[in-house]
Protein backbone atom coordinates (compact mmCIF):
# COMPACT_ATOMS: atom_id res chain seq x y z
CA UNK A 1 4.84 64.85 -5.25
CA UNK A 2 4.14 64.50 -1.71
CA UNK A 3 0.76 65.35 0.33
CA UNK A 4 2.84 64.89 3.48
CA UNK A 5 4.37 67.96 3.13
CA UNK A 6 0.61 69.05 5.18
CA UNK A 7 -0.49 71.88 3.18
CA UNK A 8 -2.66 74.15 5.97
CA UNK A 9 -6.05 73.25 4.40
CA UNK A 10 -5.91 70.00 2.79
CA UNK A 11 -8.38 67.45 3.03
CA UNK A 12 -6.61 64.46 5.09
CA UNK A 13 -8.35 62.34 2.22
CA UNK A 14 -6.18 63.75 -0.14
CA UNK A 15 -3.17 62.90 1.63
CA UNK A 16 -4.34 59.16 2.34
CA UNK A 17 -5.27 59.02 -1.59
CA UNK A 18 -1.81 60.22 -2.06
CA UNK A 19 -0.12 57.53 -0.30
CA UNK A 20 -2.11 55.22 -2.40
CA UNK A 21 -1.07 56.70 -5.94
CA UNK A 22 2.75 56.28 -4.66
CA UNK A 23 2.02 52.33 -3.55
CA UNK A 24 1.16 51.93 -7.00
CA UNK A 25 4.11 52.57 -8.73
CA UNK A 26 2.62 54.09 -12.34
CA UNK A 27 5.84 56.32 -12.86
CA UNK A 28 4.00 56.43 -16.46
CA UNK A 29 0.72 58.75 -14.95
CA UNK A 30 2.46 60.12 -12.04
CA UNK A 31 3.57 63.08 -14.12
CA UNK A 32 -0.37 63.50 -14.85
CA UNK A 33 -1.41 63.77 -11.70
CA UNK A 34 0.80 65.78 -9.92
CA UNK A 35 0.21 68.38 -12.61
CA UNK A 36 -3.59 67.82 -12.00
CA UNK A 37 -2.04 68.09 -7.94
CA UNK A 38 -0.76 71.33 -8.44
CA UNK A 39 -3.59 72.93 -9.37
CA UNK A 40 -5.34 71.99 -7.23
CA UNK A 41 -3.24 73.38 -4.44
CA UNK A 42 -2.64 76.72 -6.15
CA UNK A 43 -6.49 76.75 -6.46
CA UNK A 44 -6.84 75.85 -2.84
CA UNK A 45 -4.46 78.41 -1.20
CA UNK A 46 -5.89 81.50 -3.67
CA UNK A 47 -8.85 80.65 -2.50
CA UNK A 48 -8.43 80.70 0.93
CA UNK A 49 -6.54 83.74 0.70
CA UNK A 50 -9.88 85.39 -0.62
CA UNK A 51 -12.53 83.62 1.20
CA UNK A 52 -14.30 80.72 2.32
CA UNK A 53 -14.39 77.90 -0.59
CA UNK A 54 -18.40 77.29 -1.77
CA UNK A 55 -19.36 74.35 -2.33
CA UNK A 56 -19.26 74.52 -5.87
CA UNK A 57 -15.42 75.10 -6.21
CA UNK A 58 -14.76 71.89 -3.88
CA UNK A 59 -17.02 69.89 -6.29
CA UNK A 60 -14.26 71.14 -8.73
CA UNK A 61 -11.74 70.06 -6.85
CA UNK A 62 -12.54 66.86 -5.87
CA UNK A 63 -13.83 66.52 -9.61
CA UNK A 64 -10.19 67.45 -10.53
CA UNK A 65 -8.73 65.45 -8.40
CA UNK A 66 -10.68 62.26 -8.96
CA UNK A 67 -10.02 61.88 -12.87
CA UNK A 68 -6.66 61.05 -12.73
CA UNK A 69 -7.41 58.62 -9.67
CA UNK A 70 -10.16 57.12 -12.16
CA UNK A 71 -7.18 56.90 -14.76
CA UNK A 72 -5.23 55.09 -12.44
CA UNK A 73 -7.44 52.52 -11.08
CA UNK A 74 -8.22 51.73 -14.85
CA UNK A 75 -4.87 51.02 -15.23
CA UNK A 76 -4.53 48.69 -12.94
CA UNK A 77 -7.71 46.55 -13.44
CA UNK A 78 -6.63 46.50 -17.36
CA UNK A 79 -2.48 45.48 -16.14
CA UNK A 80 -3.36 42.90 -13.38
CA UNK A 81 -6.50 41.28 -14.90
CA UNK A 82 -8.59 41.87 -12.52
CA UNK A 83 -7.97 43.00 -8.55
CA UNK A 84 -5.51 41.47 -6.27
CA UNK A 85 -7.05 39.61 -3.23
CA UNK A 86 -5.07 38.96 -0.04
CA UNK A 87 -4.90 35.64 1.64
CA UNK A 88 -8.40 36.08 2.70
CA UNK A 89 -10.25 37.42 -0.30
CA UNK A 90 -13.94 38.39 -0.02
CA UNK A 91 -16.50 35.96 -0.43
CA UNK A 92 -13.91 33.03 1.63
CA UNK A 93 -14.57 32.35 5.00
CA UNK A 94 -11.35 32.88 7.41
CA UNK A 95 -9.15 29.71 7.75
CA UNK A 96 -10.06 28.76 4.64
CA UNK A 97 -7.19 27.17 2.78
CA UNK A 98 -5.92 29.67 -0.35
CA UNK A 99 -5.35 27.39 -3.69
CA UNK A 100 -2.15 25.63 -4.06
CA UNK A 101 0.30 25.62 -6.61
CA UNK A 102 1.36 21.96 -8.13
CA UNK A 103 4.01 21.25 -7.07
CA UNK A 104 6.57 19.32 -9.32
CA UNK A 105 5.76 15.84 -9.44
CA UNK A 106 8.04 13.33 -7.32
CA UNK A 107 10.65 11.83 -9.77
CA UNK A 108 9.53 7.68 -10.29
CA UNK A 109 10.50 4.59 -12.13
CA UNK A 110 9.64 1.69 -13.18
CA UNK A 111 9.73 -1.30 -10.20
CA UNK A 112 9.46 -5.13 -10.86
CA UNK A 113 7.09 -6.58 -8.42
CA UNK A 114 7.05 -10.21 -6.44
CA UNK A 115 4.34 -10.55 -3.89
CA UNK A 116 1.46 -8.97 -3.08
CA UNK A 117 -1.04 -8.02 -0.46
CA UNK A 118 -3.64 -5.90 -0.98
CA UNK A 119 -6.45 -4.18 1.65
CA UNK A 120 -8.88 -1.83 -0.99
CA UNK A 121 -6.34 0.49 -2.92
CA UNK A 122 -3.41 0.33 0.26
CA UNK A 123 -1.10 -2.70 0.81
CA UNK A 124 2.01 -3.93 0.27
CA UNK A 125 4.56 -5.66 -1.96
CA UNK A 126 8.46 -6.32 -2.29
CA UNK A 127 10.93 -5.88 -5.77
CA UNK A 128 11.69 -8.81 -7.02
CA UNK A 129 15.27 -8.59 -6.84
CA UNK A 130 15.82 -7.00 -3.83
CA UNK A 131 13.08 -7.96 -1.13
CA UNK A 132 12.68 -4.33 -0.73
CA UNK A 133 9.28 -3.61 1.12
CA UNK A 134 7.19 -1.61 -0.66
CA UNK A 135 3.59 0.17 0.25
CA UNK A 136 1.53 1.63 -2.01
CA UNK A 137 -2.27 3.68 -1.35
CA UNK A 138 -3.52 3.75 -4.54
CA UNK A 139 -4.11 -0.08 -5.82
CA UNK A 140 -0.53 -0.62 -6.95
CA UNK A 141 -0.18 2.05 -9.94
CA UNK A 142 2.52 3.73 -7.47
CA UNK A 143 4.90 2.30 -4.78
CA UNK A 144 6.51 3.72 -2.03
CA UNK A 145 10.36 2.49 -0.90
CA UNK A 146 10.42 2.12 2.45
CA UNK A 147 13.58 1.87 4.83
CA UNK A 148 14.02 -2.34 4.30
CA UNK A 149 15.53 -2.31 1.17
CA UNK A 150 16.53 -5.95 1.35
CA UNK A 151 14.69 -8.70 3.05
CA UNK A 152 14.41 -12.63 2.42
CA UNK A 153 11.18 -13.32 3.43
CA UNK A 154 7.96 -10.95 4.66
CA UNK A 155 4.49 -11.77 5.82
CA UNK A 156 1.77 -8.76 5.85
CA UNK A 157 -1.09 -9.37 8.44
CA UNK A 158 -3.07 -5.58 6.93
CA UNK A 159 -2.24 -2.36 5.27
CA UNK A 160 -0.42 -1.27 8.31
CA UNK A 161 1.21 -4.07 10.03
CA UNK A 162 4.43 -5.56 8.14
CA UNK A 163 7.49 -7.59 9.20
CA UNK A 164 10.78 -8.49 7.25
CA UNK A 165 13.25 -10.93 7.81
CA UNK A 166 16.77 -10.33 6.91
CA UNK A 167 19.77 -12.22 7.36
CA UNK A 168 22.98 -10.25 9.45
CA UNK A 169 26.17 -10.48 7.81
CA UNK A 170 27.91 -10.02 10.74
CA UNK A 171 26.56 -12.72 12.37
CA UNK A 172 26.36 -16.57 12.19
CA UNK A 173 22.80 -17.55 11.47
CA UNK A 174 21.35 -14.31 12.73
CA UNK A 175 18.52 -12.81 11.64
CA UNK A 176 17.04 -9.65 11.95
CA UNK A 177 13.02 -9.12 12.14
CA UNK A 178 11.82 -5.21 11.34
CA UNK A 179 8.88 -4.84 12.35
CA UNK A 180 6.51 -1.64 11.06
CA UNK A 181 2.55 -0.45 12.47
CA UNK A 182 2.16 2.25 10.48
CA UNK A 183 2.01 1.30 6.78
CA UNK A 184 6.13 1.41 6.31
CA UNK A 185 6.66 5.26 8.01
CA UNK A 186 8.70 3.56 10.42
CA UNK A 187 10.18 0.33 11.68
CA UNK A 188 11.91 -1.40 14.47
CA UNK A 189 14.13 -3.88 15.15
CA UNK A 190 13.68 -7.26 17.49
CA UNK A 191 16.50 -9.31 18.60
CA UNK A 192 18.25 -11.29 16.32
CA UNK A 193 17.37 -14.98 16.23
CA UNK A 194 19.26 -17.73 14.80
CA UNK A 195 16.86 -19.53 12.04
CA UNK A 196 19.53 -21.74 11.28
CA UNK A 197 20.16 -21.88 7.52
CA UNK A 198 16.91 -20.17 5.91
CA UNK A 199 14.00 -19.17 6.72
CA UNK A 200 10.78 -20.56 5.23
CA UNK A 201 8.20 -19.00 6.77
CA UNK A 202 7.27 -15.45 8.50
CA UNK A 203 3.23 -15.52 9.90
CA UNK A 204 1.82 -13.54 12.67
CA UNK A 205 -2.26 -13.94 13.16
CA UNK A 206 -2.35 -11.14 15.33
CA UNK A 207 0.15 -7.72 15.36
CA UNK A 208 1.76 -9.29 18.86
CA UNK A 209 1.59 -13.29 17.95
CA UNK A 210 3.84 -14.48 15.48
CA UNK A 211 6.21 -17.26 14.37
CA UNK A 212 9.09 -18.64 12.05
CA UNK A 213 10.13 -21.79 10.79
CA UNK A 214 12.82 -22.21 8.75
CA UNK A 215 14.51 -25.94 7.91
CA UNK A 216 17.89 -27.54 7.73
CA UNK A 217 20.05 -25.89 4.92
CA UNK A 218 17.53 -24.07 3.62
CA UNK A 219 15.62 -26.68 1.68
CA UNK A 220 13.12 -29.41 2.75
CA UNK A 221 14.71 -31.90 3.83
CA UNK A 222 14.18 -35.78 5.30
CA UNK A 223 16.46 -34.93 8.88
CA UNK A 224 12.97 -33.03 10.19
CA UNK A 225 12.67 -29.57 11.15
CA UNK A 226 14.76 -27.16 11.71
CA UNK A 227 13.85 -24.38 14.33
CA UNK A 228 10.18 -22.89 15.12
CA UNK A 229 10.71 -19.65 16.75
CA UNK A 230 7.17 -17.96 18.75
CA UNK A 231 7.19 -13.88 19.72
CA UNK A 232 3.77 -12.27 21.55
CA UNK A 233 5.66 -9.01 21.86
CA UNK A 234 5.07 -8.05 17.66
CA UNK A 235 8.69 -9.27 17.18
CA UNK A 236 11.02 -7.78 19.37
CA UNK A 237 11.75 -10.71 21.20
CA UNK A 238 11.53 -14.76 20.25
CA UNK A 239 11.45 -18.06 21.79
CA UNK A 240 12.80 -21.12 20.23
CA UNK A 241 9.59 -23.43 20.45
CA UNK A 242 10.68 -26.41 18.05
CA UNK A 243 11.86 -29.01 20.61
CA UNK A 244 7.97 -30.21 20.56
CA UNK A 245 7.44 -30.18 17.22
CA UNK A 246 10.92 -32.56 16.31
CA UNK A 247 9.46 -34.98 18.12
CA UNK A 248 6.28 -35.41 16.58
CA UNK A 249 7.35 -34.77 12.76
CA UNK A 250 8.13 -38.05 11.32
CA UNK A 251 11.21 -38.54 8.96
CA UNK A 252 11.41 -38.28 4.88
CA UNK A 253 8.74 -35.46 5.21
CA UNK A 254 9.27 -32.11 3.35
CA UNK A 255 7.06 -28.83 2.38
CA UNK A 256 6.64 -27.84 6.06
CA UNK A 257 4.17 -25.22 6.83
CA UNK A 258 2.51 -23.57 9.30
CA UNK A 259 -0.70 -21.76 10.10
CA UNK A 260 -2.37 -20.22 12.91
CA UNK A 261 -5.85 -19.46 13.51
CA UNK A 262 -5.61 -17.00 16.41
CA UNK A 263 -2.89 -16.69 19.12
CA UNK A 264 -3.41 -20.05 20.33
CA UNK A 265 -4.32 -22.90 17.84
CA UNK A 266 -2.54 -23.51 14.62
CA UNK A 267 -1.30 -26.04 12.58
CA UNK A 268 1.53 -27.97 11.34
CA UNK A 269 1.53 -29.39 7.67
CA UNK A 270 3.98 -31.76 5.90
CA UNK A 271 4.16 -33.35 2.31
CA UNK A 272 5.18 -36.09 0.57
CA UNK A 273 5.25 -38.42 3.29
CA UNK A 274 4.25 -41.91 3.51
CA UNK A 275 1.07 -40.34 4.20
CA UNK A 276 -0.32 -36.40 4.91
CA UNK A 277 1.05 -35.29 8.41
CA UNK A 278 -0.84 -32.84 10.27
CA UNK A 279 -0.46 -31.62 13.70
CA UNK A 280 -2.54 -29.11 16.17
CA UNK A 281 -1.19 -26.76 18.93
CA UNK A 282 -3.61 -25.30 21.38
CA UNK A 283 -1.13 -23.38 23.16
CA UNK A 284 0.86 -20.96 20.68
CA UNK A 285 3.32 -24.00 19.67
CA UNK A 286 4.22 -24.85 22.64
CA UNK A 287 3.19 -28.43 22.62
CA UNK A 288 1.41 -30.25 19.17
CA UNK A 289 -0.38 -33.29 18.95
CA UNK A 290 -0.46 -35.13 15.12
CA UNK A 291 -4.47 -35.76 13.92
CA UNK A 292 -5.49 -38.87 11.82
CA UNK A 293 -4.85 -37.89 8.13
CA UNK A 294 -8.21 -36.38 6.39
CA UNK A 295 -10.58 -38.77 4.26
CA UNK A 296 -10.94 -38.41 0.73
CA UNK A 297 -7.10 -37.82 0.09
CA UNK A 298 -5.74 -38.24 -3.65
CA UNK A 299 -4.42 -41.63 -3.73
CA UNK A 300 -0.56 -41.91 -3.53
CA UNK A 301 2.05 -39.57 -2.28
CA UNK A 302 0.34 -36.30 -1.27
CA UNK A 303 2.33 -32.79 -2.10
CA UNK A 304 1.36 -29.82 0.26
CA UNK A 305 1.56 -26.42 0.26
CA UNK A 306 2.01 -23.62 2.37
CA UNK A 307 -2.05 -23.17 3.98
CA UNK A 308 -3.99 -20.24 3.40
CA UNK A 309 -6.05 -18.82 6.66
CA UNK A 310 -7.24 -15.89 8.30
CA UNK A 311 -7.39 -14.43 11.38
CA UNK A 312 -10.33 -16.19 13.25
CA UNK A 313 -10.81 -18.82 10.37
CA UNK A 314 -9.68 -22.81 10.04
CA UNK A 315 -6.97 -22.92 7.31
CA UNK A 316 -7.34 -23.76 3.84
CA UNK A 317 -4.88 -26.11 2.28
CA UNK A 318 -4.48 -26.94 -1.41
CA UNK A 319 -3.24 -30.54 -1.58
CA UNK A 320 -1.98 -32.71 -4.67
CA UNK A 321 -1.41 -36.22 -5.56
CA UNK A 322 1.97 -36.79 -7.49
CA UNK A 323 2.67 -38.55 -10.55
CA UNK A 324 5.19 -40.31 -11.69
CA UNK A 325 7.56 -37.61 -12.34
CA UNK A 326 6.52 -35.77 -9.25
CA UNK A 327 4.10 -33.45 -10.67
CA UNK A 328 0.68 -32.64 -9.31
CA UNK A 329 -1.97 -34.56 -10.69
CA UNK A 330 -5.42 -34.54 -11.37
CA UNK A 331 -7.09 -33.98 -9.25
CA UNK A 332 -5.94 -31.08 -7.23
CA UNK A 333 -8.50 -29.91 -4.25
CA UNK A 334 -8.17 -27.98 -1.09
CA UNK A 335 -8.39 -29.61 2.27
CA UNK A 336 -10.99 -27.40 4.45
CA UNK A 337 -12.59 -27.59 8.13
CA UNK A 338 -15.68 -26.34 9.50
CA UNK A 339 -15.15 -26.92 13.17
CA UNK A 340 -12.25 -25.80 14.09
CA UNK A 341 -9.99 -28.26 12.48
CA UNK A 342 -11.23 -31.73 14.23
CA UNK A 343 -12.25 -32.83 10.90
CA UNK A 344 -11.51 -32.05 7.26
CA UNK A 345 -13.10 -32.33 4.09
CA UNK A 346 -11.48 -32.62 0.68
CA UNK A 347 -12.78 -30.19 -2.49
CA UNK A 348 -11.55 -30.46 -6.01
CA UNK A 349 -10.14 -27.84 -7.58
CA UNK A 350 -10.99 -27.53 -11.81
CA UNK A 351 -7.40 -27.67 -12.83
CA UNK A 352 -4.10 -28.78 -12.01
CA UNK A 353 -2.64 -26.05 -9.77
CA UNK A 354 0.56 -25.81 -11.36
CA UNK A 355 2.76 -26.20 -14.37
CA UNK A 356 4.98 -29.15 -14.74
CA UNK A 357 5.30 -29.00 -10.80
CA UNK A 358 7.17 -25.80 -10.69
CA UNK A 359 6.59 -23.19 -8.10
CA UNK A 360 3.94 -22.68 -6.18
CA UNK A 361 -0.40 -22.85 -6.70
CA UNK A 362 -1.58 -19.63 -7.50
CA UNK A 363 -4.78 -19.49 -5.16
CA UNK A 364 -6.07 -16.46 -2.87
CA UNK A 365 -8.52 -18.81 -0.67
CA UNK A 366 -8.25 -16.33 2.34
CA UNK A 367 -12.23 -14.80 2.42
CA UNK A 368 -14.82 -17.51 3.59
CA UNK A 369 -16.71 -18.34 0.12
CA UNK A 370 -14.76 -16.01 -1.61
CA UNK A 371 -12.21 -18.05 -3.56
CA UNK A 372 -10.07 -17.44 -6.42
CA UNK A 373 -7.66 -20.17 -8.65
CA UNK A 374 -5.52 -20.06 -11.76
CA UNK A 375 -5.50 -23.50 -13.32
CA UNK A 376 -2.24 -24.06 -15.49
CA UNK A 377 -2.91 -27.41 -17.34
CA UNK A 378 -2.11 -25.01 -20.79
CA UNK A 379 0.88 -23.12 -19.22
CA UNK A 380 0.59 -20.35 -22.46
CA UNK A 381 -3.30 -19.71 -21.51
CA UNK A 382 -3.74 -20.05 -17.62
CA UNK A 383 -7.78 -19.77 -17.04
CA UNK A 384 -8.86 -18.23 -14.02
CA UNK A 385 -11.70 -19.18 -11.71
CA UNK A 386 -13.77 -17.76 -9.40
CA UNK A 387 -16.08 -19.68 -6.38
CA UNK A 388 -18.35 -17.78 -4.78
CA UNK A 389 -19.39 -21.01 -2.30
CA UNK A 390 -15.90 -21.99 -0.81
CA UNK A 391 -14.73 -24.30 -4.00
CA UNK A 392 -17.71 -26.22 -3.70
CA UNK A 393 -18.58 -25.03 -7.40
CA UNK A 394 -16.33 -23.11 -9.92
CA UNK A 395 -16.65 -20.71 -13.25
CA UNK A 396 -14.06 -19.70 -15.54
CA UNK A 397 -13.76 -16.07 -15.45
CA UNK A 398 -10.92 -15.38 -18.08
CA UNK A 399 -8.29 -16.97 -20.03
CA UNK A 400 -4.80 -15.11 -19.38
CA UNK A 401 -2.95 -14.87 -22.80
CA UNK A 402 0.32 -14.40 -20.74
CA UNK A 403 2.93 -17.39 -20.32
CA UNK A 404 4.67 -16.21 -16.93
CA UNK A 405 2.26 -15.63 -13.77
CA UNK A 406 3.82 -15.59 -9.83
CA UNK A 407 0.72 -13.89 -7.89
CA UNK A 408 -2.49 -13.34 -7.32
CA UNK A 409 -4.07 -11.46 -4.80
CA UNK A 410 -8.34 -11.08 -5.11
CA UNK A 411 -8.91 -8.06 -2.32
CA UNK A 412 -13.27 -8.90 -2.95
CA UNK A 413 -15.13 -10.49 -5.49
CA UNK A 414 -14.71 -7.41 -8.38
CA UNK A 415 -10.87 -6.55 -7.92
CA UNK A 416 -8.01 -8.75 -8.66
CA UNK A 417 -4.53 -8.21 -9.20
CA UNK A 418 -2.40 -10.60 -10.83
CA UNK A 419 1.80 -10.57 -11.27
CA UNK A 420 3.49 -11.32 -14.16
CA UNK A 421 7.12 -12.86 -14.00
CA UNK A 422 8.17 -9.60 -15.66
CA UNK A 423 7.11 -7.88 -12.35
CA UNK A 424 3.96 -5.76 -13.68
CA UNK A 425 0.17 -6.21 -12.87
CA UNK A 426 -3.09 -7.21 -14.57
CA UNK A 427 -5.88 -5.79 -13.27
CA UNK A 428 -9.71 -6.77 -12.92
CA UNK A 429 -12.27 -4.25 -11.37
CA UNK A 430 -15.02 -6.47 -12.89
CA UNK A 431 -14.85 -9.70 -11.26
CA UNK A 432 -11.52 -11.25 -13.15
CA UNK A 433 -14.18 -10.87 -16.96
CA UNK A 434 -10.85 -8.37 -18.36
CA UNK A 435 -7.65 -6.79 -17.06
CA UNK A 436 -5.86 -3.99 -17.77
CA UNK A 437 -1.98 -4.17 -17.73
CA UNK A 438 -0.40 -1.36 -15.03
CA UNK A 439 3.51 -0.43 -15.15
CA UNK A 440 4.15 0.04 -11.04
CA UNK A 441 6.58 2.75 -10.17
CA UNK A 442 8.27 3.69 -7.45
CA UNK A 443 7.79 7.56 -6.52
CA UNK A 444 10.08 9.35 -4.57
């Protein structure tokens, strides 16, 4: 049937209504009503033929006409469940987003993890194979790849700021820095440098001011250092800065470091020398000048390690004497200033930091008071401890049933995240009391 034939009499209402019935589609009742249609239209034109309709035959009609409407609409309610809304259904205010179908989930896998830095539930890490850089926004269940998929050393200053070092194959001693601002999205590329044989450190204490230092054939070594390299562009460009610091560092020294307070001042640390060598710069590296050794020192031969600091805070350097194999002894403590690194005081830590003189302390001494420390003296139950007054007192929050730790990271006093050598995390959200053990994947 079709109303737009125009019949001379019909109600335009029945011809919209029409154009409804055929939107429908209900081949099934279609045969109904234009049966119940064509009487109506024979009624309508003998009618008109005779007279004027009353109003009691349109009641008819539109009575006639309406049931099999009724029908339909019934029909539909019943088939679709209920009626369809557009993008804008009632009751929704416009703009209003319209719900979203999950989509499939990205595909992941499992991802063995090395370091760690953490800001609340974003941060970063790299594979343990690889070097790959890796960022993650929800506290290290998930990682993202990013585009450095190989790197031999990184330093993180926050959840946005990143830079990798990676050597150039096509290149003798070259090195290239990438350098990201946004959380991994994207990176660039500085200059290459020549760090000689390996880098050994990557440290920035502001997202222009940074350095590297890197020794002779990759290892510490008694010839002195190697190359210090200063950028205040973020890494795009370098400076070789290390022709003040050779002449300063004595020979026989190993386990340099570096820190930096701010742009400016920083220090220089070696170990096992004759005795502890330290050395300020007030100028970005420029030019250093070697302070008396601190008081209180463990006596003998003093191992070093590579200082924890941050930004706008004197560094924090855990310090052991040797024994006779060359192993830390007891005691252990942490060399700390409180003005600016004129003077330093020495602090004990509860355990040995280390087993059998392998690797390096596991210590997150980065937030003023807020310090965290694995003691290894039983390498099959590390204990960790917590200080809540900057290692002036300790307590034992936990004994870690697990043989093989590299990491910890502490982002506040409730949430720590430790590594296991097999690459997966514990995790504390109750002050380091009990962990849960999280598989990290990659996604995407």
């Amino acid at each position: 049937m079709n109303t737009h034939d125009n019949e001379g009499g019909l109600d335009p209402a029945l011809t919209a209504l029409d154009d409804r019935l055929q939107a429908l589609g209900l081949k099934d009742l279609e045969a109904s009503v234009a049966a119940s249609w064509r009487h109506v239209q024979e009624h309508v034109h003998e009618r008109q033929r005779l007279r004027p309709t009353p109003w009691r035959h349109r009641f008819v009609v539109a009575l006639a006409v309406a049931a099999p409407v009724a029908i339909v609409a019934a029909f539909a309610i019943v088939s679709l469940g209920g009626p369809r809304v557009g993008p804008n259904p009632v009751g929704v205010p416009s703009g209003a987003a319209p719900s979203t179908v999950p989509s499939p989930a990205a595909p992941t896998q499992p991802v063995s993890l090395s370091r760690l830095a953490m800001w609340g539930q974003s941060g970063w890490a790299t594979e343990a194979q690889t070097g790959a850089v890796l960022h993650s926004g929800d506290g290290g269940r998930t990682w993202s790849p990013t585009t450095v998929a190989k790197s031999d050393l990184t330093t993180f200053l926050d959840a946005q700021h990143a830079w990798a070092a990676t050597y150039d194959d096509t290149a003798v001693n070259s090195w290239t820095i990438s350098i990201t601002k946004d959380g991994g999205k994207t990176w660039r590329h500085g200059a290459g440098i020549n760090l000689c044989c390996a880098p050994i450190q990557l440290l920035f204490s502001d997202p222009l001011h940074g350095w590297a230092l890197s020794v002779p054939n990759g290892i510490d070594a008694p010839t002195s250092i190697a190359f210090v390299w200063r950028t205040v562009d973020g890494g795009l460009t370098w400076m070789d800065v290390a022709a003040s610091a050779r002449q300063i560092l004595p020979l026989g020294c190993n386990r340099y470091s570096m820190t930096f307070e701010n742009a400016a001042t920083g220090w220089l640390i070696a170990g096992r020398c004759p005795s502890l060598f330290l050395a300020a710069t007030h100028d970005g590296g420029l030019t250093w000048h070697r302070q008396a050794p601190p008081a209180a020192l463990p006596a003998g031969v003093v191992e070093t390690w590579a200082p924890t600091s941050t930004s706008g805070q004197s560094p924090n350097i855990v310090v052991s004497a040797l024994d006779a194999n060359g192993g830390p002894a007891t005691p252990a403590g942490v060399l700390v200033s409180a003005d600016g690194g004129l003077t330093w005081a020495y602090r004990s830590l509860p355990e040995v930091p280390l087993d059998a003189g392998k690797g390096e302390p596991l210590a997150d001494l980065g937030r003023p008071g807020d310090w965290w420390f694995i003691g290894r003296s039983d390498p099959a139950a590390p204990a960790l401890y917590h200080s809540v007054d900057g290692g002036r007192t300790w307590v034992r929050t936990a004994t870690l049933h697990t043989k093989g730790l590299t990491w910890l990271d502490a982002t506040d006093v409730n949430h720590v995240r430790i590594v296991t050598d097999g690459g997966k995390l514990l995790y504390s959200t109750d002050g380091g009391k009990t962990f849960a053990e999280v598989d990290p994947l990659t996604i995407g």
